[in-house]
Protein backbone atom coordinates (compact mmCIF):
# COMPACT_ATOMS: atom_id res chain seq x y z
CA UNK A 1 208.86 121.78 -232.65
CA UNK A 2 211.48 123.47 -234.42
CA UNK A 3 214.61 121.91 -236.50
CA UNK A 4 217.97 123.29 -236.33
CA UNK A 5 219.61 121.03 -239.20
CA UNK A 6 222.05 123.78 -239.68
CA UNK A 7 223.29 123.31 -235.84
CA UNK A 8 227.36 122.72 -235.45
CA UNK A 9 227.64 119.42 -233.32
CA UNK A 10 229.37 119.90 -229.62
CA UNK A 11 233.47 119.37 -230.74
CA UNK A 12 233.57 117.81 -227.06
CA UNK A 13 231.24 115.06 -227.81
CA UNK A 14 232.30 111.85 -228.50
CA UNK A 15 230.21 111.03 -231.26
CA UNK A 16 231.43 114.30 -233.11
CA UNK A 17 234.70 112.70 -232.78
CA UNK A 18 236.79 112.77 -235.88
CA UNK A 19 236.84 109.59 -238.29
CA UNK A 20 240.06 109.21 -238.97
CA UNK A 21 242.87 107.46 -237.00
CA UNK A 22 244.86 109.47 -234.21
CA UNK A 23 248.58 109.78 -235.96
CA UNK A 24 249.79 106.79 -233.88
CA UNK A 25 247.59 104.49 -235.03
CA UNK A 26 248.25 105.07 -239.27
CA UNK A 27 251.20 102.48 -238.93
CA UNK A 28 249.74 99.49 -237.29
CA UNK A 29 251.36 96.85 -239.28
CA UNK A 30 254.74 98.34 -238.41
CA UNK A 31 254.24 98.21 -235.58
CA UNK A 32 252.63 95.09 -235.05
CA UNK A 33 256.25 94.23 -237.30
CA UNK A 34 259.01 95.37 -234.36
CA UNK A 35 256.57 94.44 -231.63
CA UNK A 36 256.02 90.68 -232.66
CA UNK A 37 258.47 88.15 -231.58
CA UNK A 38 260.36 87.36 -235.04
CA UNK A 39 261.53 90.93 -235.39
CA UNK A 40 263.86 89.90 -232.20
CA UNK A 41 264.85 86.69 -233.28
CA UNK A 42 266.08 88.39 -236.68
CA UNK A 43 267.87 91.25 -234.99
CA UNK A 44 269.67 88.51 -232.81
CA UNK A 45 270.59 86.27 -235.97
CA UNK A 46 272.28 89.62 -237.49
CA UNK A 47 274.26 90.26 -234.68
CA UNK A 48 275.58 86.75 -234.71
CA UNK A 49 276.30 86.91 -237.98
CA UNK A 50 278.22 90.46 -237.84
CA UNK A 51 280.45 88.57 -234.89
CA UNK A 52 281.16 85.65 -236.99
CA UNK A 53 282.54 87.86 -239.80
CA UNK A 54 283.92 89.78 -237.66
CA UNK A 55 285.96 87.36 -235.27
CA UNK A 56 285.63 84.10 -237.82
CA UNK A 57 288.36 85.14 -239.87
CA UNK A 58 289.57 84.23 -243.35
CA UNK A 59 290.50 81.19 -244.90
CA UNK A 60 291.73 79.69 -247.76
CA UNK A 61 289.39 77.82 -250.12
CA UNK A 62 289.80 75.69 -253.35
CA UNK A 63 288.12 76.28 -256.67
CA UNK A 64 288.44 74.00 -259.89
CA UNK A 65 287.72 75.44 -262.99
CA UNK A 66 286.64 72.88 -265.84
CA UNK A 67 289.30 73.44 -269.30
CA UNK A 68 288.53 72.94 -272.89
CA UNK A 69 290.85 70.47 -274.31
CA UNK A 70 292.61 72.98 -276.66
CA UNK A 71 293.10 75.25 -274.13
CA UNK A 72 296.07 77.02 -272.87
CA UNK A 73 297.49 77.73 -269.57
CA UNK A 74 300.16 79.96 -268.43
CA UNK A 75 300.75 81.01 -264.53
CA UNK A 76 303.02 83.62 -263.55
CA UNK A 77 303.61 85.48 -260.00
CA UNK A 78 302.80 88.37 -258.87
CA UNK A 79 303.96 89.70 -255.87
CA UNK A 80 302.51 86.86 -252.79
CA UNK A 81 300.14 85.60 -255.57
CA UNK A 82 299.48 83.76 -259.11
CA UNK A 83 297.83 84.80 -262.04
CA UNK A 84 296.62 82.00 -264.10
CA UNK A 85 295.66 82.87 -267.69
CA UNK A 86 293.58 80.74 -269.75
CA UNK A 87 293.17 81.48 -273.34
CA UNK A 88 290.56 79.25 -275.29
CA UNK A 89 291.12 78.52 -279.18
CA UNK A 90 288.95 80.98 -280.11
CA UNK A 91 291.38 83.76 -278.57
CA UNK A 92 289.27 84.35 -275.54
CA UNK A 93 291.27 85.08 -272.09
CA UNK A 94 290.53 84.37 -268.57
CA UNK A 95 292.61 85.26 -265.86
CA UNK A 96 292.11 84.26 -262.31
CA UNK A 97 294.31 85.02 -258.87
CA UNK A 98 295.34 82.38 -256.84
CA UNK A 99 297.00 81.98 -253.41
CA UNK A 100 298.99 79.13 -254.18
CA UNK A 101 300.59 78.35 -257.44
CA UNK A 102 297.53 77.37 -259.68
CA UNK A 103 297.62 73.25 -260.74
CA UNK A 104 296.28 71.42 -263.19
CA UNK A 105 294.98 67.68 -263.01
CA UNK A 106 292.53 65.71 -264.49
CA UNK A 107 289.23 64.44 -262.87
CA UNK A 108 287.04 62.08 -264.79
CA UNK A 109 288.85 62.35 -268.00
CA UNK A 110 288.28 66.03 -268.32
CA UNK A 111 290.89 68.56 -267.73
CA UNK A 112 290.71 71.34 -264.54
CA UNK A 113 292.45 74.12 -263.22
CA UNK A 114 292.87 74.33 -259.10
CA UNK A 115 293.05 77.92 -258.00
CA UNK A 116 292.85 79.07 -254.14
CA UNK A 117 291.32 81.86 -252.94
CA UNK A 118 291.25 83.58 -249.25
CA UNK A 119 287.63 84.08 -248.42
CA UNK A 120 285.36 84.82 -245.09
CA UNK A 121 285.17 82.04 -242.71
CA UNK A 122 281.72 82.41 -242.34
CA UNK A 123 280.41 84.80 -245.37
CA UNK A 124 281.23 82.20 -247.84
CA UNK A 125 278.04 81.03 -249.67
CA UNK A 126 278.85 77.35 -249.11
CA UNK A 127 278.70 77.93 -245.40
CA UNK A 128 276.22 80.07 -245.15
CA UNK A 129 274.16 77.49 -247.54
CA UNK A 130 275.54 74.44 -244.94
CA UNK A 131 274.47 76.65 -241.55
CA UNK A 132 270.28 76.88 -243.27
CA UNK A 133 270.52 73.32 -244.65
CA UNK A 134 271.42 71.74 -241.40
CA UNK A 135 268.86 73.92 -239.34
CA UNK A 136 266.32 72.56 -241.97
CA UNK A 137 266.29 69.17 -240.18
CA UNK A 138 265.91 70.64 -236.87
CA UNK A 139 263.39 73.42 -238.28
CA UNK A 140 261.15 71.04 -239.88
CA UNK A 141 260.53 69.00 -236.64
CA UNK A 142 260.69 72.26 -234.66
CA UNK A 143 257.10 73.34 -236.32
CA UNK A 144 255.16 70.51 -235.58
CA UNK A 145 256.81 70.98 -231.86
CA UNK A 146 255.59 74.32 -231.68
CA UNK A 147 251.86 72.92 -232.28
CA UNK A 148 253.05 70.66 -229.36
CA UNK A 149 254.13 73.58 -226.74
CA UNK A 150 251.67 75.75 -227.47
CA UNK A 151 248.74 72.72 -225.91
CA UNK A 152 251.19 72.91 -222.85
CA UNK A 153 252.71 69.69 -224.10
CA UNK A 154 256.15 68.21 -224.82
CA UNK A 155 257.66 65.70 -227.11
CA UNK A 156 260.59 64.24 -225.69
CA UNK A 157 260.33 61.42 -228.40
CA UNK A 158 261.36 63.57 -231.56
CA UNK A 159 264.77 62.24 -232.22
CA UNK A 160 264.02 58.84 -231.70
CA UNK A 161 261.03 59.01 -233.85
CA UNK A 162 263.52 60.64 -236.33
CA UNK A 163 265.96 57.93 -236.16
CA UNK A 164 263.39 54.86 -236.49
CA UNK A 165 262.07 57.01 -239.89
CA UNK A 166 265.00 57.32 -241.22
CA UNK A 167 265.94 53.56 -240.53
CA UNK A 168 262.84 52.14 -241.70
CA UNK A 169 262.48 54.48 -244.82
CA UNK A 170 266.02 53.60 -245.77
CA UNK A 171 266.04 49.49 -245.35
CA UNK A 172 263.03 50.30 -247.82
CA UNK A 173 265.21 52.67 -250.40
CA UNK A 174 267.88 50.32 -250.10
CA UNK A 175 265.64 47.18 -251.43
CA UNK A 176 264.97 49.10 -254.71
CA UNK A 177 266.54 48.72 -257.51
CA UNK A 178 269.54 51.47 -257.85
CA UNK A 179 268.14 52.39 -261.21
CA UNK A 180 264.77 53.39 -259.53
CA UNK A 181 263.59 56.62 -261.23
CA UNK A 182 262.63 59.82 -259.34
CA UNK A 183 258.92 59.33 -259.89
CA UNK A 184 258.72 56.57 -257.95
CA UNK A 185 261.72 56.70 -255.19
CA UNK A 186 261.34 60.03 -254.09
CA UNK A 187 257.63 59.44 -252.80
CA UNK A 188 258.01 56.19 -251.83
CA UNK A 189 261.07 57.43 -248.83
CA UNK A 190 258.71 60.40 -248.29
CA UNK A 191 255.92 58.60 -247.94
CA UNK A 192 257.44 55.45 -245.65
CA UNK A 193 259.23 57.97 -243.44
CA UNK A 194 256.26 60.27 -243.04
CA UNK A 195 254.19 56.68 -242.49
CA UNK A 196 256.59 55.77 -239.47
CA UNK A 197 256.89 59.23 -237.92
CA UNK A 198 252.92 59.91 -238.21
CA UNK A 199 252.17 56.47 -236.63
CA UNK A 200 254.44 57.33 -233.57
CA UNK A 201 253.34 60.49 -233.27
CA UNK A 202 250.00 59.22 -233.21
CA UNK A 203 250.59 56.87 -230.57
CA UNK A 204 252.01 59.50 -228.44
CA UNK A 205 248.47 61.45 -228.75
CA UNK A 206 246.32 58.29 -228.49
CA UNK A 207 248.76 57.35 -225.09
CA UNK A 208 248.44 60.95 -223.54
CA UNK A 209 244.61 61.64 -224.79
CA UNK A 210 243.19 57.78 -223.89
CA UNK A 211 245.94 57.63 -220.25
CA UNK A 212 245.09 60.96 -219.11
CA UNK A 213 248.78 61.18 -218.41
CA UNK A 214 251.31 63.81 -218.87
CA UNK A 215 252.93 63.53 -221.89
CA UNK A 216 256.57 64.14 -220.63
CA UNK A 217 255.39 60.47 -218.92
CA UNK A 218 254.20 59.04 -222.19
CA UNK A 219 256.83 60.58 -224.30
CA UNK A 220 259.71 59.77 -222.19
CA UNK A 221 259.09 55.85 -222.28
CA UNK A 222 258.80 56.49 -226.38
CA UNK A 223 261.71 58.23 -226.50
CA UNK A 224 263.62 55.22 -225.03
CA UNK A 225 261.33 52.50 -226.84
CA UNK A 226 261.51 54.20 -230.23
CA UNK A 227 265.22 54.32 -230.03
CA UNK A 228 265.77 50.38 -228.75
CA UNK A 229 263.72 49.95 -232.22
CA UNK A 230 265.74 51.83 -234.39
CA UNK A 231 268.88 49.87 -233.05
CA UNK A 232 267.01 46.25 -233.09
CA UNK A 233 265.37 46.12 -236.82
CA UNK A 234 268.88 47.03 -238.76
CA UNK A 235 270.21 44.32 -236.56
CA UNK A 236 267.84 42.03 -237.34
CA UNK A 237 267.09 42.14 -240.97
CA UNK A 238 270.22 43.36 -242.18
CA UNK A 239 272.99 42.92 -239.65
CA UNK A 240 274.55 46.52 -240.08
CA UNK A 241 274.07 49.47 -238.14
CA UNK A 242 274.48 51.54 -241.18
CA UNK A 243 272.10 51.68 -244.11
CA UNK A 244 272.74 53.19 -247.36
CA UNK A 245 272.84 52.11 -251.27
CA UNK A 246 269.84 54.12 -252.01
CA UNK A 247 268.70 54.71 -256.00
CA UNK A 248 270.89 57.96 -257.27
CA UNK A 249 267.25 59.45 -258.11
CA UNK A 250 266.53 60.00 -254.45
CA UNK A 251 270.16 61.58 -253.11
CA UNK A 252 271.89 63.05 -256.28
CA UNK A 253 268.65 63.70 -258.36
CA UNK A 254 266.78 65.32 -255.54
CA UNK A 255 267.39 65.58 -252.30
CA UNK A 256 271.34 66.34 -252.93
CA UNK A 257 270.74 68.04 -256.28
CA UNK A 258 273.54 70.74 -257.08
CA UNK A 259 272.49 74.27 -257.96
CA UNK A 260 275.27 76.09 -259.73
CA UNK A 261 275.90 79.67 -257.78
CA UNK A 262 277.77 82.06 -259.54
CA UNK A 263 280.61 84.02 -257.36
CA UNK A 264 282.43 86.56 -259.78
CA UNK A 265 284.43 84.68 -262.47
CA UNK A 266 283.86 81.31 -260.08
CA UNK A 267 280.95 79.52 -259.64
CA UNK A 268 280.06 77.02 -256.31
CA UNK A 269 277.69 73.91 -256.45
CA UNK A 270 275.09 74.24 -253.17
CA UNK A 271 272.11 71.42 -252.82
CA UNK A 272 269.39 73.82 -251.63
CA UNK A 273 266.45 71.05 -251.41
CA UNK A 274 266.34 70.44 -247.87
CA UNK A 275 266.08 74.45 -247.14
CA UNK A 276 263.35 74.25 -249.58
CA UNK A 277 261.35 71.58 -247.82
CA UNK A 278 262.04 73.85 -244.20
CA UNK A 279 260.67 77.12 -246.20
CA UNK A 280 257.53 74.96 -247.43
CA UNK A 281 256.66 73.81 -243.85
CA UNK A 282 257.61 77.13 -242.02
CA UNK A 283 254.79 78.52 -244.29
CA UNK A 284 252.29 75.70 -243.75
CA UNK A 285 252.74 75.86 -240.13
CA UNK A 286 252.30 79.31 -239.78
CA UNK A 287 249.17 79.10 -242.07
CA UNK A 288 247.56 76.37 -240.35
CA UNK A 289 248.34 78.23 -236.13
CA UNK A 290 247.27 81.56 -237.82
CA UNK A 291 244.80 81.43 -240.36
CA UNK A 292 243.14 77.58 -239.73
CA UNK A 293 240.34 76.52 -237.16
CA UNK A 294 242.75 74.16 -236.09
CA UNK A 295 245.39 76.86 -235.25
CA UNK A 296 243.01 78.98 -233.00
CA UNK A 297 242.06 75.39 -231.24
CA UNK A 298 245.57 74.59 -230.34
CA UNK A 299 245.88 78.22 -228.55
CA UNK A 300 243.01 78.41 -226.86
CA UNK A 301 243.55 74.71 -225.40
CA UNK A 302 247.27 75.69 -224.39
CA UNK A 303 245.52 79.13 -222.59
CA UNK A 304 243.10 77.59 -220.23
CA UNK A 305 242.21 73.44 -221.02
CA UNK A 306 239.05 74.06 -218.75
CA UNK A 307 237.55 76.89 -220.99
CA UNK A 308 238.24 74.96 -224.09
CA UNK A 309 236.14 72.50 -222.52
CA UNK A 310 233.41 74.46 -221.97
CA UNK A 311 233.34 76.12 -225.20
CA UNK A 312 232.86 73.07 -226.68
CA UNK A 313 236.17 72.73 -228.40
CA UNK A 314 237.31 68.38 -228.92
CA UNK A 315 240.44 68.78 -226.67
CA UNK A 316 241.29 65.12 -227.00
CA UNK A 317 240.95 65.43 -230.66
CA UNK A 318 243.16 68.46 -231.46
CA UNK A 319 245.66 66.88 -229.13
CA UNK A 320 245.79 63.65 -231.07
CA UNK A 321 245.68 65.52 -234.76
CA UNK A 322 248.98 67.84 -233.31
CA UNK A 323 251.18 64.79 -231.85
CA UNK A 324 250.76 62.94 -234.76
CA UNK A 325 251.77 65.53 -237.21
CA UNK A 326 254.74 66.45 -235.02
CA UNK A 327 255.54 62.49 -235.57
CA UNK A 328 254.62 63.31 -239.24
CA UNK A 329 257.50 66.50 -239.58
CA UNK A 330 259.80 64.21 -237.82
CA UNK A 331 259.68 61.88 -240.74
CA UNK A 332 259.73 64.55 -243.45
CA UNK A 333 262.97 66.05 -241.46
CA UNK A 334 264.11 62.03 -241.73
CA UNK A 335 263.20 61.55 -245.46
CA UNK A 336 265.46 64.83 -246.50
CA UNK A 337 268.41 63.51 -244.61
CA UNK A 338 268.91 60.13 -245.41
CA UNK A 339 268.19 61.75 -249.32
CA UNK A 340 271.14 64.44 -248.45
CA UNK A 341 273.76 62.33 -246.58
CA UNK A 342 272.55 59.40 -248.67
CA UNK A 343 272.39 56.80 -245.61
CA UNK A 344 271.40 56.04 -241.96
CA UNK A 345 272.72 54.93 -238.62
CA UNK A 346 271.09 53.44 -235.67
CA UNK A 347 272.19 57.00 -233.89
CA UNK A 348 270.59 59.12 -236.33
CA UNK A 349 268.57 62.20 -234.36
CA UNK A 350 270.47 60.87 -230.76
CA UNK A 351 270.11 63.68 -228.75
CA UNK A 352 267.70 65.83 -231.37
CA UNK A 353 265.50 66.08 -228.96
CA UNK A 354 267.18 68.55 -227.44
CA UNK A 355 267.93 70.99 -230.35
CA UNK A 356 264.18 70.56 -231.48
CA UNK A 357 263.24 72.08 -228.03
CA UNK A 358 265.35 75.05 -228.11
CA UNK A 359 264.99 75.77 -231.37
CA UNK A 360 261.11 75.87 -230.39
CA UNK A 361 261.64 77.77 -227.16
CA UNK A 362 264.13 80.16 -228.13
CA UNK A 363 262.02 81.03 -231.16
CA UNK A 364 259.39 82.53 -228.42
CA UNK A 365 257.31 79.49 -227.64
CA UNK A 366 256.18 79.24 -223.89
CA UNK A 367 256.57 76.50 -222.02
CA UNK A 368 253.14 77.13 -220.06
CA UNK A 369 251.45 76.89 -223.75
CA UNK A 370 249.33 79.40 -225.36
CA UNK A 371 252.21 81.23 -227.19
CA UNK A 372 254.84 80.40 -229.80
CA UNK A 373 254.69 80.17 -233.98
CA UNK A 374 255.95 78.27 -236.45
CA UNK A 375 258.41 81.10 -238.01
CA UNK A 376 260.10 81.84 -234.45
CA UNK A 377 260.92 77.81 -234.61
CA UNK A 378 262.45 78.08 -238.11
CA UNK A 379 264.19 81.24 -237.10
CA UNK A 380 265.07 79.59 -233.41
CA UNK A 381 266.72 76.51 -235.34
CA UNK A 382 268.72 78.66 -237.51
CA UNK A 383 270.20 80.36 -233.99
CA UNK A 384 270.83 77.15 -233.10
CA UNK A 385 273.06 76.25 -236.57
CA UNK A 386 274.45 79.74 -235.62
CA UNK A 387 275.60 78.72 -232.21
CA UNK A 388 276.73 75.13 -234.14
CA UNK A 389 278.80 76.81 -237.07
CA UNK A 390 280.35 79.90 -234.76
CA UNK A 391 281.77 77.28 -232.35
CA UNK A 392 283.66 75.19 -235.22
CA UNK A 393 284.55 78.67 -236.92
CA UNK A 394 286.02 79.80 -233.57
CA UNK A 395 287.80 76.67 -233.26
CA UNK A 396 286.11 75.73 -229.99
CA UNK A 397 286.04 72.27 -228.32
CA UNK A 398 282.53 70.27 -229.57
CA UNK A 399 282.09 68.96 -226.85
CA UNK A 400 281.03 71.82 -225.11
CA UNK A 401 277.78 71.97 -227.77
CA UNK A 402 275.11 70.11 -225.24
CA UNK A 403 276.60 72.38 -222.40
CA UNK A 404 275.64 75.64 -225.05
CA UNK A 405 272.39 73.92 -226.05
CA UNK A 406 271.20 73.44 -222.73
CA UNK A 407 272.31 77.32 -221.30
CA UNK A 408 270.06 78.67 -224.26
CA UNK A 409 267.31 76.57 -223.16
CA UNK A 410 267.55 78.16 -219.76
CA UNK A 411 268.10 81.95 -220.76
CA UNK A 412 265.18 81.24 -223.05
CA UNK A 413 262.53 79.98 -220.49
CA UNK A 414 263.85 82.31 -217.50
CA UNK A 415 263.49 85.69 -220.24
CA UNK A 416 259.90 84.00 -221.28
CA UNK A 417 259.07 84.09 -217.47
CA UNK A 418 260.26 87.25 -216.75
CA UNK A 419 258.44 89.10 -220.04
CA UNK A 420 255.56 87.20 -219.01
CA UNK A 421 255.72 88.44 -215.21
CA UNK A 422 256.28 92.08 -216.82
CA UNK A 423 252.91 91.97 -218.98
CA UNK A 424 250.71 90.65 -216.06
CA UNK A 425 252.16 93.53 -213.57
């Protein structure tokens, strides 16, 4: 039997073949980058943003800058404007431009200089800053929602789990003393509110799981009960409907504390902790659905229930552990707002709900389960903002917001439908 080791392999065989990649396939990740779902969400958040700056217009804003006591200050026009020098005791000059004729006052016993400036509408850090700090609230809860919608679920109960959190954690802030430091303030609201939303949210799970009913059912009748609560316990032990008076350490010192921005020869003040907290959690979440046990549990459950049976996967289990920390996020979302606005009303999160499941829709989630992440639902709350901030920009009637809200909700199941119709033909 002869050998032939020199032979040249058949170039038509497929196991001669060549080992590298055909050209289309060298760029998978960038692919895999325009293809995935976030890619469209970010395309649509830069168009609304161009349309803002473009249509928002200008305004004027007001800037104080703080003055040594031996300084000077001399203001003269030019042309529609003022030019405001100040000149230190050292020699050193600063001049500014202002719209308006420049004033001086005094605020706390320390001398400043008010200047006005015409800036963008909607470009202007501060704004931009307000738009991601109010999504955060809605973002936060939006992630454990996600985890909710993908099992084919729904949580109807969000808001008023957010509003009995932030009612309960701040009767408790408000009993401390107002000298309370950080160390012991800060995780004693996170903790409470966390405590009341997690306990809710567990009782949701336990209800659906242990009932074997649908949880629009189940979280329908919390929704109301949750809410009656948040209205009878201020009521009861304190008489008010509004709860504040918390220690400084939890609003100014942390969850309100100012970050100094600087803007040319101006500097702005932004409190950037709540965006922090929505950054944390976007992460988490999308950690825990993509790279956990957990994660691939909660997908295959929301794809077919039956088969996650089969394959041995604890349905009832996984369904308890993601309604409770949904209830969990809804008291983290609770904790940073009573720290930022620094109280809370029996109506706090009325009619969150509905944001929460937008924001979680419109960032891709499917309403059949199986699909959705936790970055489309930070992304789909900041749309949301966006929709929130263009109509007050655009000077357009408020209460036309719910009427917005729930037309997003629609174009954002009936596209979900149709690209899901598309794929299966």
């Amino acid at each position: 039997m002869s050998e032939t080791p020199n032979a040249e392999p058949n170039p038509s065989s497929p196991k001669s073949a060549p080992s590298a990649p055909p050209e289309g396939a060298k760029r998978p990740l960038l692919r895999r980058l325009v293809s995935a779902q976030e890619s469209g969400l970010l395309i649509v958040i830069l168009l609304m943003m161009v349309g803002l700056t473009v249509f928002g217009g200008n305004k004027n804003k007001n800037f104080s800058i703080a003055l040594a006591e031996d300084a000077t200050v001399s203001v003269s026009p030019e042309g529609e404007r003022f030019v405001a020098e100040v000149t230190e005791a050292d020699g050193t000059v600063r001049t500014f431009e202002s719209e308006s004729r420049p004033r001086e006052s005094r605020v706390g016993g320390s001398r400043v200089l008010f200047i006005s400036k015409t800036v963008n509408a909607f470009l202007e850090p501060a704004n931009l800053v307000l738009v991601v700090r109010d999504a955060s609230y809605i973002a936060i809860m939006a992630v454990g929602m996600t985890g909710v919608i993908i099992l084919a679920g729904i949580d109807l109960s969000v808001g008023s789990i957010y509003g009995l959190s932030a009612i309960v954690g701040a009767m408790v802030l408000n009993s401390l003393d107002p000298a309370t430091s950080a160390l012991i303030a800060v995780p004693v609201g996170i903790l409470v509110c966390c405590a009341v939303g997690g306990l809710c949210g567990a009782a949701n799970g336990a209800m659906t799981v242990g009932f074997r009913v649908h949880p629009f059912v189940i979280t329908l009748g919390t929704m109301a009960a949750l809410r009656g609560l948040a209205f009878i316990l201020p009521k009861h032990f304190t008489g008010q409907q509004s709860i504040g008076q918390f220690p400084d350490s939890y609003t100014g010192g942390f969850f309100k504390a100012d970050v100094t921005l600087p803007t040319g020869k101006l500097t702005e003040t932004i409190q950037p902790v709540p965006i922090l907290f929505m950054l944390a959690i976007g992460v988490l979440g999308w950690f825990a659905l993509s790279k956990m046990v957990i994660g691939r549990r909660v997908y295959a459950i929301g794809g077919n229930e039956t088969a996650a049976k089969y394959a041995g996967i604890p349905v009832g289990r996984v369904k308890f552990i993601v309604y409770t920390v949904a209830g969990l996020l809804a008291g983290l979302s609770a904790a940073a707002a009573i720290g930022y606005y620094g109280s809370a009303t029996t109506t706090f999160g009325d009619a969150y709900e509905l944001k929460v499941i937008a924001a979680t829709v419109i960032g891709g989630a499917s309403l059949m389960g199986g699909r959705g992440t936790a970055i489309g639902a930070v992304l789909g709350a900041i749309i949301i903002e966006l929709i929130n901030n263009g109509m007050i920009i655009l000077s357009i009637d408020q209460d036309y917001t719910r009427v917005v809200m729930g037309g997003a909700i629609i174009v954002a199941v009936v596209v979900d439908q149709a690209k899901t119709r598309f794929m299966r033909s």
